[in-house]
PDB file of N, CA and C in Angstrom:
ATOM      1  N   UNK A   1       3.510  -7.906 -39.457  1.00  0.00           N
ATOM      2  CA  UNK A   1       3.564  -6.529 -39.885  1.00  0.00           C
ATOM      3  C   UNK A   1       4.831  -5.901 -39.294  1.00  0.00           C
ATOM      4  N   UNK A   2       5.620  -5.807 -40.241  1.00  0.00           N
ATOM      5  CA  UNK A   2       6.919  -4.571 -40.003  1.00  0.00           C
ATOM      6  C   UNK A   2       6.932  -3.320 -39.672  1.00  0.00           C
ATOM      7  N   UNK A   3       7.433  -2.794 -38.943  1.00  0.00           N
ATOM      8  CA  UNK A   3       7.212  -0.960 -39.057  1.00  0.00           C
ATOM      9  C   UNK A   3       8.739  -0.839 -38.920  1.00  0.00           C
ATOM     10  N   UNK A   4       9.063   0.193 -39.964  1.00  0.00           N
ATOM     11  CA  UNK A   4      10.864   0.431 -39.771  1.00  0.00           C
ATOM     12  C   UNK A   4      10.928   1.976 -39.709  1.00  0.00           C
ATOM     13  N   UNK A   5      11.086   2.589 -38.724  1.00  0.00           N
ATOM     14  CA  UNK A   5      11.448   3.619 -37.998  1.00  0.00           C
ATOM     15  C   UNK A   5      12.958   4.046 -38.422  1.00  0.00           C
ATOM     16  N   UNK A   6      12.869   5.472 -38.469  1.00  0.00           N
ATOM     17  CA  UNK A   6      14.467   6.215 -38.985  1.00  0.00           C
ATOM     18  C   UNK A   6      14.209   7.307 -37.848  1.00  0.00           C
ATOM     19  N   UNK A   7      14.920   7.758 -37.239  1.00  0.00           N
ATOM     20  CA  UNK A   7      15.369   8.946 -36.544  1.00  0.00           C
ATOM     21  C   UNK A   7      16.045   9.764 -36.795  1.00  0.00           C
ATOM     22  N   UNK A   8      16.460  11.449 -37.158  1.00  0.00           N
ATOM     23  CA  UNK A   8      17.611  12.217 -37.572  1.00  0.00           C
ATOM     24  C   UNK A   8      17.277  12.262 -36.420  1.00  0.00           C
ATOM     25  N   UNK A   9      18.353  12.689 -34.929  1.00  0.00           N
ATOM     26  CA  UNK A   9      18.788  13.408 -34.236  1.00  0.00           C
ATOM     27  C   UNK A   9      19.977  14.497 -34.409  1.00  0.00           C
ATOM     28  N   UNK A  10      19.486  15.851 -34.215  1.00  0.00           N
ATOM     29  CA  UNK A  10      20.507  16.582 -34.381  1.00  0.00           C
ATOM     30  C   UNK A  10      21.064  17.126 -33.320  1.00  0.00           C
ATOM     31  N   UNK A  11      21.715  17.842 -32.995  1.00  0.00           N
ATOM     32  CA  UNK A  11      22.313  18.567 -31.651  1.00  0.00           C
ATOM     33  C   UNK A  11      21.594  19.980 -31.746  1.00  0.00           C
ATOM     34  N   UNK A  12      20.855  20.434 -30.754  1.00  0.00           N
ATOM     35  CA  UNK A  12      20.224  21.456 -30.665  1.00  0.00           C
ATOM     36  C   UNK A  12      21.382  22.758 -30.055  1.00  0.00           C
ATOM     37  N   UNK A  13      21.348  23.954 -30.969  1.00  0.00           N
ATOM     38  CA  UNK A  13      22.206  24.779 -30.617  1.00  0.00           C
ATOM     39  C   UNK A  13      21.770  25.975 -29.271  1.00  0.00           C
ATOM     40  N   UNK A  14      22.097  26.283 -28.183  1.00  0.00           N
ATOM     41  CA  UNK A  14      21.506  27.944 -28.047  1.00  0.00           C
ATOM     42  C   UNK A  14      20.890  27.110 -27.097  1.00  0.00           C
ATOM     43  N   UNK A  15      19.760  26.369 -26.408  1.00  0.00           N
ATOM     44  CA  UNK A  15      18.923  26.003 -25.565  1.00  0.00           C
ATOM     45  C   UNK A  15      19.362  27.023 -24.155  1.00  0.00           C
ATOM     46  N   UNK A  16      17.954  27.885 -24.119  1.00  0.00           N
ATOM     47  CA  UNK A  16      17.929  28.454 -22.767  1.00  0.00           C
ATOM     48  C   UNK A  16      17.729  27.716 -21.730  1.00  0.00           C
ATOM     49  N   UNK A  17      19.126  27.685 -20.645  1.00  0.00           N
ATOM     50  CA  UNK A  17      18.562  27.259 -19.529  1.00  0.00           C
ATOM     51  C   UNK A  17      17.420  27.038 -18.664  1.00  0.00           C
ATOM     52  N   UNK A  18      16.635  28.271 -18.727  1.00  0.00           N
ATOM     53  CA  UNK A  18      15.208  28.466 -18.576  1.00  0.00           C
ATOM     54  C   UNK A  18      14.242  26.891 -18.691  1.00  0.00           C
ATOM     55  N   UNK A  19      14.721  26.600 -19.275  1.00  0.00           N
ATOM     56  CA  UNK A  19      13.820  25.879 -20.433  1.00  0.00           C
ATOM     57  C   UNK A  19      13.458  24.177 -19.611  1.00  0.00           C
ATOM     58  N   UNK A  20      14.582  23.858 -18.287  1.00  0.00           N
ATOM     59  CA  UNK A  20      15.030  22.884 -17.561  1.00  0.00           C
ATOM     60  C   UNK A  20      14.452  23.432 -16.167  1.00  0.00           C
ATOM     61  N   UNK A  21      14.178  24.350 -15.613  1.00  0.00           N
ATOM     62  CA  UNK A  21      13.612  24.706 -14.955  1.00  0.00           C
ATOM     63  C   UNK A  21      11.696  24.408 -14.450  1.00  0.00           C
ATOM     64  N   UNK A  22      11.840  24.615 -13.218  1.00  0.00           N
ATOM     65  CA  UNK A  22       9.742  24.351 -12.777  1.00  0.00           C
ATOM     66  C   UNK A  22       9.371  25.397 -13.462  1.00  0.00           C
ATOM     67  N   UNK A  23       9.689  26.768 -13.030  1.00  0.00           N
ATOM     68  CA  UNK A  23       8.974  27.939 -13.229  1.00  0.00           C
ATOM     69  C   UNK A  23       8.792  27.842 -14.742  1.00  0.00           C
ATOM     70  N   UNK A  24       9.758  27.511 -15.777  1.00  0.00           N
ATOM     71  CA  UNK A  24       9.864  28.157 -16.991  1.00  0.00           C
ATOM     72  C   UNK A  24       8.159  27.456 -17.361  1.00  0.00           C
ATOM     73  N   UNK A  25       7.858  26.122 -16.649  1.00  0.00           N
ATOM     74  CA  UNK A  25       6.514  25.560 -17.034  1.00  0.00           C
ATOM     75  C   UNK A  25       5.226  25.926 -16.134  1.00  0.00           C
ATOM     76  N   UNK A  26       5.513  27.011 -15.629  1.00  0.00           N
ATOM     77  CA  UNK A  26       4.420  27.093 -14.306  1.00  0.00           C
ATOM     78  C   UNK A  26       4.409  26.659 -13.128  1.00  0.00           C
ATOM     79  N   UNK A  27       5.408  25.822 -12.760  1.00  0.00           N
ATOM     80  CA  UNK A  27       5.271  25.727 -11.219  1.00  0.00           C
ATOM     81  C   UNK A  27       6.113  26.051 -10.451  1.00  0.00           C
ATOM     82  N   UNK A  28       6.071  26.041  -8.791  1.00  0.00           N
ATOM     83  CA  UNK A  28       6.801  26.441  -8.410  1.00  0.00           C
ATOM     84  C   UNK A  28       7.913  26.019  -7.951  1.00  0.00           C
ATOM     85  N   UNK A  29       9.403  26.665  -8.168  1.00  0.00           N
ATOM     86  CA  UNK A  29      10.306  25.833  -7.357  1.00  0.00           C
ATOM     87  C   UNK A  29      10.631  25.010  -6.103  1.00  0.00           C
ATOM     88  N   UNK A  30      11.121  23.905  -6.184  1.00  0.00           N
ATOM     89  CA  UNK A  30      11.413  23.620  -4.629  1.00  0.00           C
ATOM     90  C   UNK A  30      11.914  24.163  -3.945  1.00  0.00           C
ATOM     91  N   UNK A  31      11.490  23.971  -2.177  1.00  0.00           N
ATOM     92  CA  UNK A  31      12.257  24.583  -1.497  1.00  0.00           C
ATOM     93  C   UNK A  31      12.659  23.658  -0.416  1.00  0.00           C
ATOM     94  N   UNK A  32      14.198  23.380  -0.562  1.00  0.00           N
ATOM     95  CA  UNK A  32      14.362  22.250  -0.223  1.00  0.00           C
ATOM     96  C   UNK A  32      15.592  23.005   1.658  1.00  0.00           C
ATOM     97  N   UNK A  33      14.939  23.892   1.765  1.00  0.00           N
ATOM     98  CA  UNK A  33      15.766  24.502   3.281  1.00  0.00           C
ATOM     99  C   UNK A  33      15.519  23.862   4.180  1.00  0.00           C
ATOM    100  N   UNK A  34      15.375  24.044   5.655  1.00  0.00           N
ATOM    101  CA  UNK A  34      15.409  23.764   6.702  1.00  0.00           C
ATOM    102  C   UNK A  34      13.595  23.747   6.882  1.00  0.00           C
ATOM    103  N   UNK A  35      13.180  22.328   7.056  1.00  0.00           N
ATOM    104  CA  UNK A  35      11.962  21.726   7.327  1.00  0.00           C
ATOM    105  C   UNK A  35      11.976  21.748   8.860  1.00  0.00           C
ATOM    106  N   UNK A  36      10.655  21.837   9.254  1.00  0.00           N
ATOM    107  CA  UNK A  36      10.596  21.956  10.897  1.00  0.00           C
ATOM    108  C   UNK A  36      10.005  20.553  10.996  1.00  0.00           C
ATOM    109  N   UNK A  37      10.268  19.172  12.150  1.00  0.00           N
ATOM    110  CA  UNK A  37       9.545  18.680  12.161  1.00  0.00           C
ATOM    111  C   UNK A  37       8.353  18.336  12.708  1.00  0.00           C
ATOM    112  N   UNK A  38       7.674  17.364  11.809  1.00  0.00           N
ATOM    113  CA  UNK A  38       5.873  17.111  11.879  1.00  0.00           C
ATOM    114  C   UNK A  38       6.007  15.957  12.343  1.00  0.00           C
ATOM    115  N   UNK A  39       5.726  16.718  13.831  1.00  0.00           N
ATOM    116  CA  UNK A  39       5.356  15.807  14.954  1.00  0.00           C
ATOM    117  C   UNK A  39       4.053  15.169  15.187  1.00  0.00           C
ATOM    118  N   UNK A  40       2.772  15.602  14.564  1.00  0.00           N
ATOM    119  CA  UNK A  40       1.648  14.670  14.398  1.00  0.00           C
ATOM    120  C   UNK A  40       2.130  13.108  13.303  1.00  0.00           C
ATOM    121  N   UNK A  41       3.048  13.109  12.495  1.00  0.00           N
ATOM    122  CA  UNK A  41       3.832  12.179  11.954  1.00  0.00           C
ATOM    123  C   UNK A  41       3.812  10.826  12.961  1.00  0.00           C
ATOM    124  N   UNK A  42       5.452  11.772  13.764  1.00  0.00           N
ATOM    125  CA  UNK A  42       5.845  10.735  14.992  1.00  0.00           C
ATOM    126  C   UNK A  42       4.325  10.065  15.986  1.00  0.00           C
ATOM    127  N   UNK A  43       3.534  11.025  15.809  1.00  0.00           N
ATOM    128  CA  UNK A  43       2.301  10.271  17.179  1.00  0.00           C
ATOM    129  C   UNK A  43       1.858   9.260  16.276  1.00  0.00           C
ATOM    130  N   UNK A  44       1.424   9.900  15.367  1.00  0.00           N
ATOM    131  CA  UNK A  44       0.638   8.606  13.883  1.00  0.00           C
ATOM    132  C   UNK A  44       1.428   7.228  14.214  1.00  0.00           C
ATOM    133  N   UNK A  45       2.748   7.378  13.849  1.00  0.00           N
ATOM    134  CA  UNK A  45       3.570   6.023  13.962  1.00  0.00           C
ATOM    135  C   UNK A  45       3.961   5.845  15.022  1.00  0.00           C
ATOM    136  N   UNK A  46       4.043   6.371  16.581  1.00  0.00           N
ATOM    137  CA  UNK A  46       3.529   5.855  17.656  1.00  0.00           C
ATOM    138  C   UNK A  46       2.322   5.144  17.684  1.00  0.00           C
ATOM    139  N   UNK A  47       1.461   5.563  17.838  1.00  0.00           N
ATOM    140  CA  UNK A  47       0.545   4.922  17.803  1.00  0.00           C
ATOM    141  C   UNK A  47       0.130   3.341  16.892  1.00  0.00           C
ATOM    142  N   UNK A  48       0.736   3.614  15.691  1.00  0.00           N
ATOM    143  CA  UNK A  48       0.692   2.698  15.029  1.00  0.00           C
ATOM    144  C   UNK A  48       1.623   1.497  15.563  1.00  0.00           C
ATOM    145  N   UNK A  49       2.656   2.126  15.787  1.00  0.00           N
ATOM    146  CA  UNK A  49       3.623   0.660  16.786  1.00  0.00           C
ATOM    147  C   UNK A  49       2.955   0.095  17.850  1.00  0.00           C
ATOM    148  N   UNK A  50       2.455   1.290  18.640  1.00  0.00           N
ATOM    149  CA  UNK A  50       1.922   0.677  19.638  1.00  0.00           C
ATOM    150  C   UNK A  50       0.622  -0.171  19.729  1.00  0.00           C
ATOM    151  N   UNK A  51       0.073   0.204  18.726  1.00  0.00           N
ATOM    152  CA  UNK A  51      -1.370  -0.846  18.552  1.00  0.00           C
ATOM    153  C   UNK A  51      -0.692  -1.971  17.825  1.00  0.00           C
ATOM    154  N   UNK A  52       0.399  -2.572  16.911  1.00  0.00           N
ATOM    155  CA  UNK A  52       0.978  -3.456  16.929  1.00  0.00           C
ATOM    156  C   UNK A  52       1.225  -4.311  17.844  1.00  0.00           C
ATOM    157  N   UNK A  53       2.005  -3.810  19.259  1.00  0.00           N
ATOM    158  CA  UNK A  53       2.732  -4.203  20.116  1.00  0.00           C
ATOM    159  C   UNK A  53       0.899  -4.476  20.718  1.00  0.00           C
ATOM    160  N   UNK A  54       0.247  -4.074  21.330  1.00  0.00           N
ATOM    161  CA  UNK A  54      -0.696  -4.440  21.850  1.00  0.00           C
ATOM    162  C   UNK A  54      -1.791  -5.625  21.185  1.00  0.00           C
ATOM    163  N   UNK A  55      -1.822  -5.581  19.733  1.00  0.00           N
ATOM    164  CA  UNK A  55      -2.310  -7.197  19.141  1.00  0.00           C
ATOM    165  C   UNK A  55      -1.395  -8.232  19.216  1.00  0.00           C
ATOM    166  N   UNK A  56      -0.330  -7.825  18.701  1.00  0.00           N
ATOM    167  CA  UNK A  56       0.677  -9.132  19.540  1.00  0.00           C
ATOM    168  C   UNK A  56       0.935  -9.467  20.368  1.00  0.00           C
ATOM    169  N   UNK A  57       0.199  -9.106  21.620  1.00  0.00           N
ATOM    170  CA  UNK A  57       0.429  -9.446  22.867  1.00  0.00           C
ATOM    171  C   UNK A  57      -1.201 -10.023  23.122  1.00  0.00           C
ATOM    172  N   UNK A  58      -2.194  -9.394  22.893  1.00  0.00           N
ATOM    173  CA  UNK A  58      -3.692 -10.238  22.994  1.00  0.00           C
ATOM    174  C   UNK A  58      -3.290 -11.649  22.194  1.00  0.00           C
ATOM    175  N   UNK A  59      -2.463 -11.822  20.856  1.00  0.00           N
ATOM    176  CA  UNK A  59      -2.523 -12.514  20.472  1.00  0.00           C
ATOM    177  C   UNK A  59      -2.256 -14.031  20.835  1.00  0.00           C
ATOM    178  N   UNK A  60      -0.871 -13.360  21.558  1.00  0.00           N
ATOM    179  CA  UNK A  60      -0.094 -14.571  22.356  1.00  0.00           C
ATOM    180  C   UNK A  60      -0.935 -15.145  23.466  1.00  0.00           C
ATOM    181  N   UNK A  61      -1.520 -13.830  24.473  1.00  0.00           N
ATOM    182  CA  UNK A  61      -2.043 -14.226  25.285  1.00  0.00           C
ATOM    183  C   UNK A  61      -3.548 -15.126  25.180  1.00  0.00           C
ATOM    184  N   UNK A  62      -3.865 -15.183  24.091  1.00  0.00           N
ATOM    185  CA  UNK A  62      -5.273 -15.942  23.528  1.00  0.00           C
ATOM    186  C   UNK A  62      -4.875 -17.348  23.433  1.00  0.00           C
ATOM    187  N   UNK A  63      -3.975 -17.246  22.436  1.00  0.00           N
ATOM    188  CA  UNK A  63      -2.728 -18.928  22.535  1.00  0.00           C
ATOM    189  C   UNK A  63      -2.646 -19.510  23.916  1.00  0.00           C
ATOM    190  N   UNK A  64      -2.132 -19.056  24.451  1.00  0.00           N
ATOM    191  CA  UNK A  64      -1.879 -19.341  26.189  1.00  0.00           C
ATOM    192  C   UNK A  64      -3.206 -19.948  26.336  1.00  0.00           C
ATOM    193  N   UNK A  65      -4.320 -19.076  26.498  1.00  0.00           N
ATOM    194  CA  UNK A  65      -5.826 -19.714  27.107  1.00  0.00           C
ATOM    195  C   UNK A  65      -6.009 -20.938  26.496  1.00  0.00           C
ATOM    196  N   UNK A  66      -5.606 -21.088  25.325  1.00  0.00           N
ATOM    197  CA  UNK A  66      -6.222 -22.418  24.934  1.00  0.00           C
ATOM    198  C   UNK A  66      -5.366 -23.761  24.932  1.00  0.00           C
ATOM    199  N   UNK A  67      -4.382 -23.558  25.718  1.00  0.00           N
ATOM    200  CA  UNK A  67      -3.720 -24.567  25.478  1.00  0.00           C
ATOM    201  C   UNK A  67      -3.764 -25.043  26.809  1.00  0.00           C
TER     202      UNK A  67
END
């Protein structure tokens, strides 16, 4: 089964800027200024390294016992 598709594209004249915009669709713009940082972040991935660093070290040290 064939399907043969035609397209006119034309050049649209006049387009309000508006129109490329969040707001023009309801939402709100970004605000892309000066962010403070989120230091519960940094503890999260502290923590997360550090419980890394602490199974890899039970780990090794389990190896050791049995050999």
């Amino acid at each position: 089964m064939v399907h043969n598709m035609s397209y006119d594209f034309q050049p649209l004249q006049n387009i309000p800027s508006a129109r490329f915009t969040l707001s023009h669709y309801g939402f709100p713009e970004p605000d892309f200024g000066e962010r403070r940082t989120n230091r519960v972040r940094y503890i999260i991935m502290g923590i997360g390294i550090l419980m890394i660093v602490i199974g890899t070290w039970r780990m090794i040290q389990e190896r050791r016992e049995r050999i």
